[in-house]
Structure formats: structure tokens, C-alpha cells
Protein backbone atom coordinates (compact mmCIF):
# COMPACT_ATOMS: atom_id res chain seq x y z
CA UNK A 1 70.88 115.60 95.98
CA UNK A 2 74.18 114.96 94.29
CA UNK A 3 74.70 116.89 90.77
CA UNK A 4 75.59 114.50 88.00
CA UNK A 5 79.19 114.08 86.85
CA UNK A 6 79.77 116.11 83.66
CA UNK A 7 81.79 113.15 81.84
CA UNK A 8 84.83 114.72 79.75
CA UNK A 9 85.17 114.78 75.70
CA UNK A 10 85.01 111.72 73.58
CA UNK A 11 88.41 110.45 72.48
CA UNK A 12 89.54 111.60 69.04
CA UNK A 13 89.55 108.87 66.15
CA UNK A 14 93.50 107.81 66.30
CA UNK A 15 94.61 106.92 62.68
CA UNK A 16 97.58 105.38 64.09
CA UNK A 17 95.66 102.86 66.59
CA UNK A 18 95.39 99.44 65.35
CA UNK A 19 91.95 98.82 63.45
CA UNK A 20 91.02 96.10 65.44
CA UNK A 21 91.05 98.24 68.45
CA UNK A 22 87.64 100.06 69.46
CA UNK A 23 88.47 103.50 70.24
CA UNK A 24 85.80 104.43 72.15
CA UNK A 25 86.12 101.69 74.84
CA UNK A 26 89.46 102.26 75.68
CA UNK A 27 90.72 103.18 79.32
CA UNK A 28 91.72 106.46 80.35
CA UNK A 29 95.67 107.00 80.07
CA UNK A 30 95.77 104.54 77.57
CA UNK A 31 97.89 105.71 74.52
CA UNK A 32 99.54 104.20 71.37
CA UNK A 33 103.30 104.57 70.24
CA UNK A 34 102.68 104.51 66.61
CA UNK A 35 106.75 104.62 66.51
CA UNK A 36 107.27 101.72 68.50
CA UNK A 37 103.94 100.04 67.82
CA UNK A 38 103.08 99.44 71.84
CA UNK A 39 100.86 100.55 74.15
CA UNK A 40 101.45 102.41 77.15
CA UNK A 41 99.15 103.58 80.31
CA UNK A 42 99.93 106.31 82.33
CA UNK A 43 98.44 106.19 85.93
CA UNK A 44 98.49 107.46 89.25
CA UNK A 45 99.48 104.66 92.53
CA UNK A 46 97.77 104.99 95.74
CA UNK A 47 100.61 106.66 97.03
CA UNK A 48 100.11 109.37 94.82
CA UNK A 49 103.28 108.55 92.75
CA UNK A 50 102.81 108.60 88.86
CA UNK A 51 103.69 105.93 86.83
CA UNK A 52 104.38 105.21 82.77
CA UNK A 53 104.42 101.57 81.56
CA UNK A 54 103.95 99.51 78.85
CA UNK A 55 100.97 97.23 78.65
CA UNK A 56 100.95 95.88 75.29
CA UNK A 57 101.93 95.57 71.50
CA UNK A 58 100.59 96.40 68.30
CA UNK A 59 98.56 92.96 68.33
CA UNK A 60 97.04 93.39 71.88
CA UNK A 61 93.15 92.46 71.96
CA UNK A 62 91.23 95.43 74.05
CA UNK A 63 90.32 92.86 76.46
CA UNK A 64 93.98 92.32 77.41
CA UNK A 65 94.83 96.14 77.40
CA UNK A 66 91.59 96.69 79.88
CA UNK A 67 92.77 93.75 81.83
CA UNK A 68 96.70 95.14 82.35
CA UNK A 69 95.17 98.65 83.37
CA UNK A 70 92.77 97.56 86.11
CA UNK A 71 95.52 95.51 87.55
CA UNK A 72 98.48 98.73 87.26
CA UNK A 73 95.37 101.17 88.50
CA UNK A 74 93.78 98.87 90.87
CA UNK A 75 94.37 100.74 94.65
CA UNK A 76 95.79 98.37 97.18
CA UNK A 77 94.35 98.26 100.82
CA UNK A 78 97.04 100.11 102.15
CA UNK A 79 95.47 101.00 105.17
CA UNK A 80 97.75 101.05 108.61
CA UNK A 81 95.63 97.50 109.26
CA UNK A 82 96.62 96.05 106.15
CA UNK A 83 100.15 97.10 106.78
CA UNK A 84 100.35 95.59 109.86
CA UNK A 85 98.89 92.19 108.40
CA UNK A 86 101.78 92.16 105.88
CA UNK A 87 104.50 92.21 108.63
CA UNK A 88 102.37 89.83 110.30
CA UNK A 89 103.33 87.43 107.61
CA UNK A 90 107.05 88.36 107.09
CA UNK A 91 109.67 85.59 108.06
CA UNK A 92 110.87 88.38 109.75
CA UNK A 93 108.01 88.40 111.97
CA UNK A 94 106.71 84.39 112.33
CA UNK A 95 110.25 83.17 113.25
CA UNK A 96 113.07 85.78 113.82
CA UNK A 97 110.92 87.91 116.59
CA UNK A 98 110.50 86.36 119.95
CA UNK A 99 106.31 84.96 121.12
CA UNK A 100 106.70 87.23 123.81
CA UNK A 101 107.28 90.31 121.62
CA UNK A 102 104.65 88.88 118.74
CA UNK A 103 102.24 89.56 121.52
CA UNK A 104 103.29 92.99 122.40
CA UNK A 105 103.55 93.86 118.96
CA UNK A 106 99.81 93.34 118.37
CA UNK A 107 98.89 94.38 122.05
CA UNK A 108 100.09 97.89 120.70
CA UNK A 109 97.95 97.34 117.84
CA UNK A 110 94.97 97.08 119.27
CA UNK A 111 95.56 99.90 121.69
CA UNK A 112 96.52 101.98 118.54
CA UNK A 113 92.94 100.78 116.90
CA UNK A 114 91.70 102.76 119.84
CA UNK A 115 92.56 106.04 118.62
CA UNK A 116 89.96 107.62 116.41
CA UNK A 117 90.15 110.53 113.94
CA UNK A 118 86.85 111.27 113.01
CA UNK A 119 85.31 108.79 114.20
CA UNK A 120 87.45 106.14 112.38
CA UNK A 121 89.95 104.16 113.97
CA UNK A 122 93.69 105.73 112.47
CA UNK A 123 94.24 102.31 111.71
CA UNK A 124 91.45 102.35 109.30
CA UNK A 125 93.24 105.29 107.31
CA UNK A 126 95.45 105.20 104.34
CA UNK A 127 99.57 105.48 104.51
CA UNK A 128 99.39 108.12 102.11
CA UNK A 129 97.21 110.42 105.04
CA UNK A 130 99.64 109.66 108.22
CA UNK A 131 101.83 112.38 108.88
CA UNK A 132 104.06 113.52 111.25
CA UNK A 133 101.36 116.08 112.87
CA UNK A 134 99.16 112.83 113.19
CA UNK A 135 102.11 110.57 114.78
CA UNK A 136 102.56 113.71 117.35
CA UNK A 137 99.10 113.67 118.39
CA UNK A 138 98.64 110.20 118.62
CA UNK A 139 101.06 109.93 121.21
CA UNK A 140 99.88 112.94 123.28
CA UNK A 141 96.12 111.15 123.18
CA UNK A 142 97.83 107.81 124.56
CA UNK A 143 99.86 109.44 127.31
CA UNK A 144 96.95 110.95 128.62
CA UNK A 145 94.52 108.16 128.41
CA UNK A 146 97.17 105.15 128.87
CA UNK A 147 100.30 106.32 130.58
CA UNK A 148 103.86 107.49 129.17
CA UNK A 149 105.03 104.46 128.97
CA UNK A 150 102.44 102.91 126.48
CA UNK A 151 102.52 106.06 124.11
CA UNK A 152 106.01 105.59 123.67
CA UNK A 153 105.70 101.62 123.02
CA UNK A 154 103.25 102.68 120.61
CA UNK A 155 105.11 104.79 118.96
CA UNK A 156 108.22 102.61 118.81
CA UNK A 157 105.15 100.02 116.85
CA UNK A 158 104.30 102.68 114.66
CA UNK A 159 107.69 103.61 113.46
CA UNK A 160 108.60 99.74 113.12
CA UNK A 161 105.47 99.53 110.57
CA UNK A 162 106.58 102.62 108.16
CA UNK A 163 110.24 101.45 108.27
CA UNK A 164 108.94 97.98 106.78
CA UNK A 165 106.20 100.09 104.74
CA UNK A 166 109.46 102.36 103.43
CA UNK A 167 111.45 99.48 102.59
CA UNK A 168 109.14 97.55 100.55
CA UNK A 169 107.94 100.83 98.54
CA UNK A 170 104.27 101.23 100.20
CA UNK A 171 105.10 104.68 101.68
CA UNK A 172 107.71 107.07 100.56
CA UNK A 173 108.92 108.54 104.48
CA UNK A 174 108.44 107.42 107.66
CA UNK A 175 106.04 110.13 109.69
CA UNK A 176 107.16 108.84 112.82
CA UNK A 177 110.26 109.94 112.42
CA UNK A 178 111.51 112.85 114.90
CA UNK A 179 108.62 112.96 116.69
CA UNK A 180 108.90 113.93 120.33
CA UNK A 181 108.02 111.04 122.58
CA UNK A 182 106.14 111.45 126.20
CA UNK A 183 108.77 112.11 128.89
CA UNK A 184 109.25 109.39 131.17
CA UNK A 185 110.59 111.12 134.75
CA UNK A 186 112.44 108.10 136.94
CA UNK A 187 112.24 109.48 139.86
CA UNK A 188 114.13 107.24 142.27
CA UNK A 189 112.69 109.34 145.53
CA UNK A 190 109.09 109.01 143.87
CA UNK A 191 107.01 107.00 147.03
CA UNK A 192 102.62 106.94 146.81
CA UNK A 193 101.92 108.89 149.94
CA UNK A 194 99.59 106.94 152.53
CA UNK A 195 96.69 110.23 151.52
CA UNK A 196 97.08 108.59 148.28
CA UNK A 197 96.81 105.04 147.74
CA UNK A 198 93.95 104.91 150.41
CA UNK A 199 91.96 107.87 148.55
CA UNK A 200 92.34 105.82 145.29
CA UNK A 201 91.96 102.72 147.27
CA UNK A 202 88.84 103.65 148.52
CA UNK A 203 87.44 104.92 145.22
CA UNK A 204 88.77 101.44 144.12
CA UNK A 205 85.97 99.40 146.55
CA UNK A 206 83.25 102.67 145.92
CA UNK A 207 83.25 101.91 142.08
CA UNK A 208 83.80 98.05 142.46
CA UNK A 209 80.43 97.81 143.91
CA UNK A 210 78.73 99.31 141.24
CA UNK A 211 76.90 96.70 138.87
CA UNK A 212 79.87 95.94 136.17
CA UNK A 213 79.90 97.86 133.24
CA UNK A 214 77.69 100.52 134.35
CA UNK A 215 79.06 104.25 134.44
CA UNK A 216 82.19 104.93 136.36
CA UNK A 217 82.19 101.53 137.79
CA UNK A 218 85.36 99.68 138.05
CA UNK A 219 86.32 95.45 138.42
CA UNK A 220 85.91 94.70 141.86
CA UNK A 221 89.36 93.23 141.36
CA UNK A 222 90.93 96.05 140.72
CA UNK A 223 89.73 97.11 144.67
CA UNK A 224 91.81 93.67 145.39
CA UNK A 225 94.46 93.25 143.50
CA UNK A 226 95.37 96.98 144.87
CA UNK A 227 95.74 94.89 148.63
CA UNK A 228 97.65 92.33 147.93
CA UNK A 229 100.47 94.15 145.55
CA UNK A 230 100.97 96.30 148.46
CA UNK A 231 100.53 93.92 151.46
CA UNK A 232 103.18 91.69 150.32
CA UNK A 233 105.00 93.77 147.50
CA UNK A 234 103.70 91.65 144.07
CA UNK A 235 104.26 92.40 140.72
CA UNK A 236 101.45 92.65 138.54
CA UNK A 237 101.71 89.12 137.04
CA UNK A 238 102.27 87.62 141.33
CA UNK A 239 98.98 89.02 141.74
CA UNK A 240 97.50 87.60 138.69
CA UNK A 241 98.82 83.87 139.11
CA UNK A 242 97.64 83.74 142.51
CA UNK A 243 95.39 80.35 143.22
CA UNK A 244 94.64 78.31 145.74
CA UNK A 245 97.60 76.49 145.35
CA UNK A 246 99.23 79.52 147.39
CA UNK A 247 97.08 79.26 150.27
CA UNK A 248 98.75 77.90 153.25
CA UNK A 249 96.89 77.36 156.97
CA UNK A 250 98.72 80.35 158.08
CA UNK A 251 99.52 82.55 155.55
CA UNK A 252 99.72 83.03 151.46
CA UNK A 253 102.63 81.75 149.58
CA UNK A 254 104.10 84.68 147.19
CA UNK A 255 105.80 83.15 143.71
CA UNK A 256 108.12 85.42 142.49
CA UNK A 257 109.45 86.20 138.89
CA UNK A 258 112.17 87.86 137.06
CA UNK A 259 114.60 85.19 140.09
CA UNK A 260 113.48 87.13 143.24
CA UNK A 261 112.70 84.73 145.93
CA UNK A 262 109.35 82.93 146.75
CA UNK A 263 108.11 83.49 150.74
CA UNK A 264 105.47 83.38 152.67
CA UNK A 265 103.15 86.37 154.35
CA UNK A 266 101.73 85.90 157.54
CA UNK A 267 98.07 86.70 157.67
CA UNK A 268 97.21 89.85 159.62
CA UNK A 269 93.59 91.29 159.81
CA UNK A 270 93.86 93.08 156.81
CA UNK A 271 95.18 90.29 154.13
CA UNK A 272 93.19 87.23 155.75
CA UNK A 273 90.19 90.06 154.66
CA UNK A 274 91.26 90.62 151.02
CA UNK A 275 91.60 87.11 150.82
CA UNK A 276 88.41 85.91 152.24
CA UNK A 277 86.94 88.80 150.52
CA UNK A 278 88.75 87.92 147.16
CA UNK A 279 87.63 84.12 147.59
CA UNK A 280 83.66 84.86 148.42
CA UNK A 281 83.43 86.78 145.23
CA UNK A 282 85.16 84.23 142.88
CA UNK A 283 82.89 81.89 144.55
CA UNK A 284 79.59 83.38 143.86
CA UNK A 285 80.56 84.12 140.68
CA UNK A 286 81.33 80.46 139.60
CA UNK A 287 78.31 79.63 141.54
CA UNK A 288 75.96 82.39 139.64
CA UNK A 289 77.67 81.54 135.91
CA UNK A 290 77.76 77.59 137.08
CA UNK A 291 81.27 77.32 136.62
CA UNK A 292 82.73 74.27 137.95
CA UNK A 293 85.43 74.46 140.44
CA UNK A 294 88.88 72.95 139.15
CA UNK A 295 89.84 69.55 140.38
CA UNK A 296 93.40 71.18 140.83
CA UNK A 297 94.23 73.85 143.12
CA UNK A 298 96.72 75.60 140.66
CA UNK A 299 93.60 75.78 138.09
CA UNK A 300 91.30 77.80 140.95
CA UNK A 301 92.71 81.89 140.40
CA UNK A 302 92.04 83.62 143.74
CA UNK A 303 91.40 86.92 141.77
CA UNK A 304 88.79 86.31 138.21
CA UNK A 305 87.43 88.62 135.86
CA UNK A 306 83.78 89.78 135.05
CA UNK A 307 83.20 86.83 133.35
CA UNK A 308 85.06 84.01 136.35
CA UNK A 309 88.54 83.63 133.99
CA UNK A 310 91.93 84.30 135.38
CA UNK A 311 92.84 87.84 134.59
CA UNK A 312 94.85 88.32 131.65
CA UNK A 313 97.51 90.64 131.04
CA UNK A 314 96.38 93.18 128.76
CA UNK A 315 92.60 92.70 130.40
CA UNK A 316 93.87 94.01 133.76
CA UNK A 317 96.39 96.83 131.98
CA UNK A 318 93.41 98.04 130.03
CA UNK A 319 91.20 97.93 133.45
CA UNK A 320 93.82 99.63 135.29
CA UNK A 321 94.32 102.36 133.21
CA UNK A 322 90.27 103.58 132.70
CA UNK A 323 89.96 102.95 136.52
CA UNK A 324 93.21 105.61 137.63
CA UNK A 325 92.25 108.03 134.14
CA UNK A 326 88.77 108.36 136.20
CA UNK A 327 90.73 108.66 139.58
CA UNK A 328 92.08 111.73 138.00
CA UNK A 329 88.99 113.20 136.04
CA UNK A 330 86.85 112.55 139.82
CA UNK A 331 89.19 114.28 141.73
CA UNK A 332 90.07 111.41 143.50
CA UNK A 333 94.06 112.61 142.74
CA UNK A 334 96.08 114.65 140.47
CA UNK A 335 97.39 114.16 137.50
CA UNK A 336 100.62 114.91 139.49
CA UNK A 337 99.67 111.97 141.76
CA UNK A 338 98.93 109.50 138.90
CA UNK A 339 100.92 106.01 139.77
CA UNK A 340 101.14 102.81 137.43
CA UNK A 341 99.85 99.47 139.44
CA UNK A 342 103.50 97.99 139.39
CA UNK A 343 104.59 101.45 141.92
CA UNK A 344 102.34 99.45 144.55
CA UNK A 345 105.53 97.13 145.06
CA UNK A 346 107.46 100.06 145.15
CA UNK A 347 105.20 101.92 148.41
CA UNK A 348 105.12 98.54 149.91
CA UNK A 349 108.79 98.16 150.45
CA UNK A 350 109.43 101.34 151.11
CA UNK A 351 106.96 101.34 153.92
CA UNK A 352 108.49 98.08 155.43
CA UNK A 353 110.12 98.48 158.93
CA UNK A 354 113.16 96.95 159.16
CA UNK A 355 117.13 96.34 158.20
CA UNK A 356 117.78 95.91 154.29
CA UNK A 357 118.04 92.10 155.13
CA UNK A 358 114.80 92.32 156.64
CA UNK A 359 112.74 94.17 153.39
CA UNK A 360 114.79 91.76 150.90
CA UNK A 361 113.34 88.62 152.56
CA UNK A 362 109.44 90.03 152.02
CA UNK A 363 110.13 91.70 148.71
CA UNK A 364 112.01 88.25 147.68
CA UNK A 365 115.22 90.77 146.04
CA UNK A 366 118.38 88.87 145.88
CA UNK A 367 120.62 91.57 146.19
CA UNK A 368 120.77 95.00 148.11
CA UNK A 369 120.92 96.84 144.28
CA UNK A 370 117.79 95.41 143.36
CA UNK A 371 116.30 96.43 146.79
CA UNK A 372 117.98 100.05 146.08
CA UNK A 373 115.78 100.60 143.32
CA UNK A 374 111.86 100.29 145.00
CA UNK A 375 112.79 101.01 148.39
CA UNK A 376 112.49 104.63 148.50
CA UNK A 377 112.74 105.31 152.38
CA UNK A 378 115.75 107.22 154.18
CA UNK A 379 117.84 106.04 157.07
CA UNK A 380 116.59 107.60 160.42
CA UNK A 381 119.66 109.06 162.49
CA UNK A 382 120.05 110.90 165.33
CA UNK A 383 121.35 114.78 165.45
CA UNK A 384 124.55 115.16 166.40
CA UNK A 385 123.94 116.17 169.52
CA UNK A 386 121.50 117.29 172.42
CA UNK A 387 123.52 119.42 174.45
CA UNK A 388 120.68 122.40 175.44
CA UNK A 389 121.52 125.49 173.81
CA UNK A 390 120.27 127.07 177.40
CA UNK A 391 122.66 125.71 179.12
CA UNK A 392 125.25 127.29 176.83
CA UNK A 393 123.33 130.91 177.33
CA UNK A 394 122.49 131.08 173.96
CA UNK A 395 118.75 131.77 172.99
């Protein structure tokens, strides 16, 4: 049971206070300059920070002088969230930042709402109570759970918010300042061994047969999406926009981004079976939800989610990124062995036979320095010679 708060001594009758002023209703921190005639109210912000103004004159009403207090005292909702929705609104924000980077902006939002302290999200906590120690462990907490790469983007986010919060006086420092962000190792001979991508390959079909959302199941797209990144070297977003349109009598039509070149993979055994595969399960979905089929075939996605949509961008990330964390926490690989989705293009071309004309026309590079960086194999050469060491008497 909670004790009763012991309320503090009456105010003293002020001579000096106006008469038509009622002493005994009057806020704390409220005090009278009898050598002025004003009032002034003394008061602490919700950053901690304490303050001195006046509120009135000698003729104030109480009514006014209660009103100007609870408007000085009042605490703002300066939460991280209610941070963020300031920016949000900033000129700065609606028209001098790019769509594409709008949406990344609050992509790392929502991945920072993720983080709990407590459970409560550390978006949910006051400016005043993020420090640095908080900022460090927050991005330990999303390299392990998310990858390197999305700590650090996170971190960039956070910083951005307590500069603007700085500038416009709702925090005194930025915490993410000098913080030590995950280490990123580019490691341009880095190549997914063969033991690995069909281990987590595998564990990719095993846990996309489990009924969805159940434990450690995964999207059966994931299983999918796995096969044809590395059968014809896709990005993440080739993979994603793949429909029906691409679909040719004798093989799949790739559409490249970022100006590589669009071609065409021959079907083989293995991706005519991801595709036939990828197209019966879209198809019982629909059929199970009753989702019509598009009259278009650029509306019909080869690879859906749970629910028969198109995957989305941040949808698959988030999938991708539970279904390798429990690769790692299985067994399935190492931490050591850990590879982001987008690595698959990387494997692909490095395991393609062939001149550097020959990998740039299936990975759709225009130029042999693109190619340079994701093709990770070696040139095979002959020894120097094979003159028998026997036949020179030696060993």
C-alpha cells in the first residue's frame, strides 16, 4: 500500500502580495517582486534545466498567474517518438530530403522501436534518459540481431534526431556522439562456400514447411528466393519484381537495376523446379485466400508473402534477418559464416565457369570493374613446369 504524501508547510501571509491575490492558492515557485511589482515563477523544464521568468504584474488575477505556470511547467512529450514526429514535419524533411531516403529514415525507425529497455521500446523514453552508454548498446543489440550494416544506419538515424533535437533546444548534447560503430570487414576474397549456402539452404526448405508463424519456422519464400538470387545472380529487389511477365517458353527473363543488363537464363532442372515450385505455392495460396489472378502478367509476382502480396522491401529484410539470426543460434552456421541475402549474387558469379565476357553477360555487369567486385574466383594456371624431378636425380 502506498504511504501518503506528507504535503510541505503552508505559505506564509506575504504583506507585500497584492490583496486581491489569495495566498493560499497560489502555485509553487510563484513569488512577488514587491520592488518591481511583478510576478515571477521559478521552475524546472523537462530537460532538467531551471528556469526564472516573469508571469505577471501587480494587477494579475490568480487565474491568469495559474494559467502562465501550467503552460511554463507543463512537460512536453519529448520522447525519442515525439522527436522523430517533429522532424517528420520540418521543411527540411517534407521537401529538401529525397522519397527514397523519407522511407529509410522511418524504416530505421521502426527497427529502432524494436529495441526494448525494460520492456519499453527506447523510443518510448525521454531525451533527457538517452545517453551515450545507451547509444553504445543499442548498436551492439542491432548488429547482432540485424547485421552491421543496419546498426550503423541506425545509428547514423539516431544521431540525425539529437543534432535536430540540439539545435532547436530539446536536448542539451548529442549521446550519439563518439560512439563506436559495428565494424564492417569488405572482404573482397569473402565467397559462401558450397558446405554453406546448401546447409542454410536446406534449413531454408526444413523451416519453410513448417505452418507460418509457428516456432522457428521461416517464409517458404525465403527457401526460394535463396534459388533464384544464386541461379542467375539477382539482387534482392530482381528477385522481388519477378512476375509472370518474365516467364519465357524457354527460360526466365532477368530485369536488372542500378544499368546492368537484362538477359535471359536457360532453364536447367534445378530453376524450371524453383519456378514451378515458386508458381504452385502462389497458386494455392490465391486459390485458398480467393485472390483473383491479375488480368496483367506484370501484376502476377512469381514469389508472394504469407498473406499472397508481392514482397516488400523491408518485409523480406526483416524475414531475412530472423531466418539467418536462427541459422546461427541452430547451428546451422557460424556466426563467422553469417552472409547478407545480396552475397548470393556475389557466390553465383564467382561460381560461374567461364571468360570475364562470359560471367558479365549472366550477371548483366557492363564493365569488367563492376564484375571485379562480386566475382571472387582466381585464374587457374598451370606450374611452370613438369619436368620430373626423378629424372633430374633429385628426390
Amino acid at each position: 500500500m502506498l504511504k501518503k504524501t506528507q504535503l510541505g508547510r503552508p505559505r506564509k501571509h506575504n504583506p507585500k502580495i497584492p490583496a486581491h491575490i489569495n495566498q493560499t492558492k497560489l502555485p509553487d515557485g510563484l513569488s512577488y517582486d514587491a520592488i518591481q511589482n511583478r510576478w515571477r515563477f521559478n521552475y524546472t523544464d523537462s530537460l532538467g534545466k531551471r528556469h526564472d521568468k516573469r508571469v505577471g504584474s501587480k494587477t494579475s488575477t490568480l487565474e491568469q498567474l495559474i494559467k502562465q505556470t501550467k503552460t511554463l511547467s507543463v512537460i512536453k512529450p519529448s520522447t525519442f517518438n515525439w522527436l522523430a514526429d517533429q522532424y517528420y514535419k520540418e521543411r527540411r524533411f517534407t521537401q529538401d530530403i529525397k522519397p527514397g531516403t523519407q522511407k529509410n529514415y522511418k524504416d530505421y525507425h521502426r527497427l529502432l522501436s524494436s529495441v526494448t529497455v525494460e520492456n519499453k521500446s527506447v523510443c518510448d523514453l525521454l531525451l533527457r534518459d538517452w545517453t551515450s552508454g545507451l547509444c553504445q548498446k543499442i548498436n551492439a543489440y542491432l548488429a547482432e540481431h540485424h547485421g552491421n550494416s543496419y546498426a550503423n544506419h541506425v545509428h547514423s538515424f539516431i544521431h540525425l534526431m539529437f543534432t535536430y533535437a540540439k539545435n532547436n533546444d530539446h536536448a542539451h548534447e548529442n549521446p550519439a556522439t563518439g560512439i563506436y560503430k559495428s565494424k564492417i570487414i569488405k572482404n573482397t576474397d569473402k565467397w559462401i562456400s558450397d558446405g554453406v549456402y546448401y546447409r542454410v539452404l536446406k534449413e531454408a526448405l526444413r523451416q519453410g514447411k513448417k505452418q507460418a508463424r509457428t516456432e522457428n519456422s521461416s517464409p517458404y519464400y525465403i527457401y526460394l528466393a535463396m534459388e533464384f538470387s544464386y541461379l542467375c545472380a539477382l539482387r534482392t529487389i530482381e528477385v522481388r519484381f519477378l512476375t509472370d511477365d518474365n516467364i519465357l517458353e524457354n527460360g526466365l527473363t532477368c530485369e536488372r537495376r542500378k544499368g546492368s543488363n537484362t538477359n535471359i537464363f536457360l532453364y536447367n532442372e534445378r530453376l524450371r523446379s524453383a519456378l514451378d515450385l515458386a508458381m504452385k505455392y502462389r497458386n494455392d495460396l490465391w486459390q485458398q485466400k480467393r485472390i483473383s489472378t491479375p488480368a496483367n502478367l506484370s501484376d502476377r509476382p512469381i514469389l508472394i508473402n504469407e498473406s499472397g502480396q508481392r514482397l516488400t522491401q523491408e518485409g523480406f529484410k526483416s524475414s531475412w534477418q530472423r531466418f539467418i539470426v536462427s541459422c546461427i543460434k541452430n547451428g546451422t552456421i557460424t556466426s563467422q559464416e553469417r552472409f547478407s541475402f545480396h552475397e548470393l549474387k556475389h557466390k553465383s558469379i564467382s561460381d560461374r565457369k567461364g571468360s570475364a565476357q562470359e560471367k558479365m553477360k549472366a550477371s548483366g555487369h557492363k564493365s569488367k570493374d563492376m564484375l571485379k567486385l562480386y566475382d571472387h574466383s582466381h585464374e587457374v594456371a598451370n606450374p611452370v613446369t613438369n619436368i620430373s624431378l626423378t629424372s633430374l636425380n633429385i628426390g
